[in-house]
Protein backbone atom coordinates (compact mmCIF):
# COMPACT_ATOMS: atom_id res chain seq x y z
CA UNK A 1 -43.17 -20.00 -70.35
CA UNK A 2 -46.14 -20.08 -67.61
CA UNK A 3 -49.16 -17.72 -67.45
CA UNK A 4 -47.33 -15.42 -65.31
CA UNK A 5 -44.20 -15.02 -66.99
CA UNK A 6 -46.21 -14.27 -69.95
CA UNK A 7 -48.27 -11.75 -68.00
CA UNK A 8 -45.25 -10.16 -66.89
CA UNK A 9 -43.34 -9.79 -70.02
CA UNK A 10 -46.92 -8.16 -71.74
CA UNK A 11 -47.02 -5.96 -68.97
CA UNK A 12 -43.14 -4.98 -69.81
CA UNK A 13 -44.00 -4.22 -73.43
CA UNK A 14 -47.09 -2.04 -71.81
CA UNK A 15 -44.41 -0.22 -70.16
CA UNK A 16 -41.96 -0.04 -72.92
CA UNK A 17 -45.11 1.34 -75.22
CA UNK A 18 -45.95 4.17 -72.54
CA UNK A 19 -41.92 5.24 -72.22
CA UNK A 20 -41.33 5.35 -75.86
CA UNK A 21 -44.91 7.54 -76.11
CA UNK A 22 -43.92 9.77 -73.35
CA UNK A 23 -40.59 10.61 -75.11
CA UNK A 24 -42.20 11.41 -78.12
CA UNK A 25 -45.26 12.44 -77.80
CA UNK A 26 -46.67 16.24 -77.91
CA UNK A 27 -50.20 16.41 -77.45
CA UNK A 28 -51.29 16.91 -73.96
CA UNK A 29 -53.82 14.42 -74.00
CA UNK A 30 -51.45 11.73 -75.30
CA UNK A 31 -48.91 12.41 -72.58
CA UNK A 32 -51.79 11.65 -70.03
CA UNK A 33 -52.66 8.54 -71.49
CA UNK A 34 -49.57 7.54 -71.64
CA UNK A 35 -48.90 8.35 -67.95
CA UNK A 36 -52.10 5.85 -67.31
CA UNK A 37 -50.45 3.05 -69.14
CA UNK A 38 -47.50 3.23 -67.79
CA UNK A 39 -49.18 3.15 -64.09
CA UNK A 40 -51.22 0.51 -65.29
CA UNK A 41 -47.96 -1.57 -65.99
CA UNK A 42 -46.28 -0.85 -62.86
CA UNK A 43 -49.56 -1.92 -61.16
CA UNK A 44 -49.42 -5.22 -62.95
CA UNK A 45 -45.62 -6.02 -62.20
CA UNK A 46 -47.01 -5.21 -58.79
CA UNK A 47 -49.75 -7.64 -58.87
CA UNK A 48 -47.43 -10.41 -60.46
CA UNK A 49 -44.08 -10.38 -58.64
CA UNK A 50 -45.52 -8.36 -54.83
CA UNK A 51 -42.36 -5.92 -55.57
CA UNK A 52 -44.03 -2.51 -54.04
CA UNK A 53 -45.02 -0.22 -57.11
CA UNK A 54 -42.25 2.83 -54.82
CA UNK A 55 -39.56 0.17 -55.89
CA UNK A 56 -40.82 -1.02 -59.39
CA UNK A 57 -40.34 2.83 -60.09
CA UNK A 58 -37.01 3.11 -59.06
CA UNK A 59 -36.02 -0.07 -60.39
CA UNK A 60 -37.14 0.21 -64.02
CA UNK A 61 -37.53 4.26 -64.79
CA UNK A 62 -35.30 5.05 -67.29
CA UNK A 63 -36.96 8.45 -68.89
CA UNK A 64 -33.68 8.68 -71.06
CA UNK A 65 -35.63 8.18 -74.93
CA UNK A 66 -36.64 4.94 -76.65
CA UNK A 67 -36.57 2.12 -74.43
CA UNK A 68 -34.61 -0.51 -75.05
CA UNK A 69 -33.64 -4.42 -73.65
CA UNK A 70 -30.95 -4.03 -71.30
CA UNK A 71 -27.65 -6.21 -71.98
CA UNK A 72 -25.72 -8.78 -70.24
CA UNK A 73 -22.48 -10.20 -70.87
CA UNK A 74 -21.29 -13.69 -70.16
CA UNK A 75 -17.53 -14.61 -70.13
CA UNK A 76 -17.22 -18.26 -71.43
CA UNK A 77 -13.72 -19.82 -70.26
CA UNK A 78 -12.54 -23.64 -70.59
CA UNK A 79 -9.02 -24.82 -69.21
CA UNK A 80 -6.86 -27.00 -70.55
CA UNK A 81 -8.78 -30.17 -69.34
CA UNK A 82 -12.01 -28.97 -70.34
CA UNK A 83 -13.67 -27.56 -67.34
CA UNK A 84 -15.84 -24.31 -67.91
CA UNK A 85 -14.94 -21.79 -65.64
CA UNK A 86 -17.32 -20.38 -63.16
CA UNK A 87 -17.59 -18.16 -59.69
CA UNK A 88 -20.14 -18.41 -56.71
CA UNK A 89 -21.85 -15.41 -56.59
CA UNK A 90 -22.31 -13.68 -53.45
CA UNK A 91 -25.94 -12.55 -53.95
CA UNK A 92 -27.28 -15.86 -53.85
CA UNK A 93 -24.29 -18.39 -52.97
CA UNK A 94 -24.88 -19.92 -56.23
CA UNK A 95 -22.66 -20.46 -59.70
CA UNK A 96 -22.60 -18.69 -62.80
CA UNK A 97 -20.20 -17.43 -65.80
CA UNK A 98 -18.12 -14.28 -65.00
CA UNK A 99 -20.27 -11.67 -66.44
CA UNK A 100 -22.95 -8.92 -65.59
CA UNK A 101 -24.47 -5.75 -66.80
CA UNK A 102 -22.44 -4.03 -69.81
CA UNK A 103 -21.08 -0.87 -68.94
CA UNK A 104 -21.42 2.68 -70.83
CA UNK A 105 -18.08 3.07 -72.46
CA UNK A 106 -17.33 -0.50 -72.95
CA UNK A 107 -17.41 -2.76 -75.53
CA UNK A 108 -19.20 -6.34 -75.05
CA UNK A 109 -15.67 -8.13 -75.35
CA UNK A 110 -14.20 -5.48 -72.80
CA UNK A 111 -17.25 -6.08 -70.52
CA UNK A 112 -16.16 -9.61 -70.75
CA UNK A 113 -12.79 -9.63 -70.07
CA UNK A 114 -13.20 -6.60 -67.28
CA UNK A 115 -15.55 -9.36 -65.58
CA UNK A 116 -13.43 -12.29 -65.47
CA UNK A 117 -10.82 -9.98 -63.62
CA UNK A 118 -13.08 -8.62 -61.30
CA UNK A 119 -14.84 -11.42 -60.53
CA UNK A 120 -12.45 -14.40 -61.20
CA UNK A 121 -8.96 -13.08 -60.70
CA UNK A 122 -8.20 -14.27 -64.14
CA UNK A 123 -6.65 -12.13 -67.36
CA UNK A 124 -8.58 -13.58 -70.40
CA UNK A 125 -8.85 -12.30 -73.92
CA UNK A 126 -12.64 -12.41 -75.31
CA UNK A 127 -11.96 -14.02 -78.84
CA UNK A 128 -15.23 -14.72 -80.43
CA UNK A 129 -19.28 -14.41 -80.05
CA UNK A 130 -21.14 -17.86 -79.67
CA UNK A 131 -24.64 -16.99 -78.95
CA UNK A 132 -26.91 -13.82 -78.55
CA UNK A 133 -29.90 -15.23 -76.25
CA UNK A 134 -33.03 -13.35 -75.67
CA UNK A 135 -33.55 -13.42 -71.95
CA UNK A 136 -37.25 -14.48 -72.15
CA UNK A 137 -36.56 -17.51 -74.11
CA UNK A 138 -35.43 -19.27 -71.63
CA UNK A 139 -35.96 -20.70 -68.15
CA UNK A 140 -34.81 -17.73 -66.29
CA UNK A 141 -36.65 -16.90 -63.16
CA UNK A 142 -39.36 -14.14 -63.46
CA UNK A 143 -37.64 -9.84 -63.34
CA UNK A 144 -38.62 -6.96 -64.33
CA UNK A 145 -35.88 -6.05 -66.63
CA UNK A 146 -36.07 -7.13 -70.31
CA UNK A 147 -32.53 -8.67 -71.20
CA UNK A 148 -30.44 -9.74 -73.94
CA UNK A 149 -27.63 -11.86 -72.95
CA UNK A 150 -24.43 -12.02 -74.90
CA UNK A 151 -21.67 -15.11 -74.53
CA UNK A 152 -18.43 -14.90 -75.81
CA UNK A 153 -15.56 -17.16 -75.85
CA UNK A 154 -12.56 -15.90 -73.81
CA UNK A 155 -9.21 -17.20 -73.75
CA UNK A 156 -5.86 -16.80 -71.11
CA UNK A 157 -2.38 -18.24 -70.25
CA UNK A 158 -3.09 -18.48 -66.35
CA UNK A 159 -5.66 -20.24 -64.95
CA UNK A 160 -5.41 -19.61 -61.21
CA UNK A 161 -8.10 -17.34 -60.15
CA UNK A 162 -8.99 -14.98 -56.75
CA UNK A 163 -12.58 -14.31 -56.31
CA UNK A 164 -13.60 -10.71 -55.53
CA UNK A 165 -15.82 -8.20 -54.47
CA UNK A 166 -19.60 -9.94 -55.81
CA UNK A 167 -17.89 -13.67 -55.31
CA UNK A 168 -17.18 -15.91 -52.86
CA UNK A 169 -15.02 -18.58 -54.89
CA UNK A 170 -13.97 -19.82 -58.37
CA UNK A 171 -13.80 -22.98 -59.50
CA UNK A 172 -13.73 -24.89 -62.87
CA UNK A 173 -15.99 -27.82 -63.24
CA UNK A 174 -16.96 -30.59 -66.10
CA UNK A 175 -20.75 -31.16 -67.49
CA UNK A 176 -21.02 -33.85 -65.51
CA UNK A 177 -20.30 -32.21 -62.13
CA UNK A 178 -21.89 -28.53 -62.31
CA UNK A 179 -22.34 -26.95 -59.34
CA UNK A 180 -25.75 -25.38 -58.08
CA UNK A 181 -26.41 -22.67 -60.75
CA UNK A 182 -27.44 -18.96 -60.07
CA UNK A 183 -30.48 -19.29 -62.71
CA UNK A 184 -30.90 -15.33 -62.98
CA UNK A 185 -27.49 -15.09 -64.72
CA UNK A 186 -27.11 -19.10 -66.76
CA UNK A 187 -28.81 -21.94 -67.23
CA UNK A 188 -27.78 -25.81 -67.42
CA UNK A 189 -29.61 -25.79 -71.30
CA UNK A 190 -26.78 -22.26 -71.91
CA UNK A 191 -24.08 -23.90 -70.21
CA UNK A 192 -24.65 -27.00 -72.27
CA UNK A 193 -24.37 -24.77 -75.42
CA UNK A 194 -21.19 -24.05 -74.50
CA UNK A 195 -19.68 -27.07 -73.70
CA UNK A 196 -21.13 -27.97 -77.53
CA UNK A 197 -19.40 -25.06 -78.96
CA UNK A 198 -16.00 -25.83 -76.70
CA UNK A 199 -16.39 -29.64 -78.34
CA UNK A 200 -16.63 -28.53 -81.43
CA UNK A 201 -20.10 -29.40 -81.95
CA UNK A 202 -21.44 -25.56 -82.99
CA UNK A 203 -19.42 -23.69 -85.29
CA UNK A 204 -22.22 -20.32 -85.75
CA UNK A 205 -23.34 -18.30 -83.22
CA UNK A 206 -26.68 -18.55 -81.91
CA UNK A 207 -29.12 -15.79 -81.68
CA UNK A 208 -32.39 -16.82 -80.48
């Protein structure tokens, strides 16, 4: 991790520390300071990524109680000749796992298998958890969301897929021949994992 991804993920805690006070705290003078770190952190992510502070606001207020890592889910899909299944996303033209965001009201397996549909055009079954990454332990690019993200081992009878409204195509490819990855959502080191775990290399789940 460089100097500024480490400066940016203090400066998330900073924030984290001022929500959870805010929720909690009674004492006038508290709630001020509290205000002033929370500024303070918004000012930083400022400094550190240019996003305006108007749209750090929006992006990252939550003001719903203790704040917590958001979650993102990761379909992980291998046909019969042992190609991993991917889509090109349409934010960045780029390749990833079905996956995203989890949803209120779903579990992480529904999440999972409501992504591969969406996104792939493929009805899978999410069968088992293989690894629980922290989002920061890894070579992500710099954002201002703290993230876990969740991959989980899907299965399905028919592999012919449609790509939808966030992709532009899906494909199934071999280690040897991955496409151009979208590094926000997967990384070659995470896809490798998988591959391992698809081998039968890993047996446990891995939770950084």
């Amino acid at each position: 991790m460089n100097e500024n991804s480490k400066l940016l993920n203090l400066a998330k805690r900073v924030q984290a520390l001022a929500e959870n006070g805010l929720h909690y705290a009674e004492v006038p003078y508290d709630l001020d300071r509290y205000r002033e770190l929370e500024a303070i952190s918004r000012e930083m992510m400022h400094l550190l990524t240019g996003i305006p502070v108007e749209r750090i606001n929006e992006i990252t207020a939550e003001r719903n109680g203790y704040r917590t890592p958001k979650v993102d889910v990761r379909a992980v899909l291998f046909n019969p000749g042992g190609q991993i299944l991917m889509v090109k996303e349409r934010i960045d033209h780029c390749w990833s796992l079905p996956g995203g965001w989890c949803d209120v009201g779903y579990t992480p397996r529904e999440v999972a298998e409501k992504e591969t549909r969406e996104e792939a055009g493929i009805k899978a079954k999410a069968v088992r958890i293989l690894a629980v990454f922290d989002k920061k332990k890894h070579p992500h690019p710099d954002d201002l969301y703290y993230a876990y993200k969740i991959f989980l081992e899907c299965e399905a009878d028919d592999f012919r897929g449609s790509s939808g409204m966030e992709t532009l195509d899906v494909d199934f490819f071999s280690l040897e021949n991955l496409p151009e990855l979208s590094t926000p959502r997967n990384t070659r080191e995470q896809i490798e994992l998988m591959f391992e775990f698809h081998r039968g290399n890993l047996a446990w789940p891995l939770c950084d």
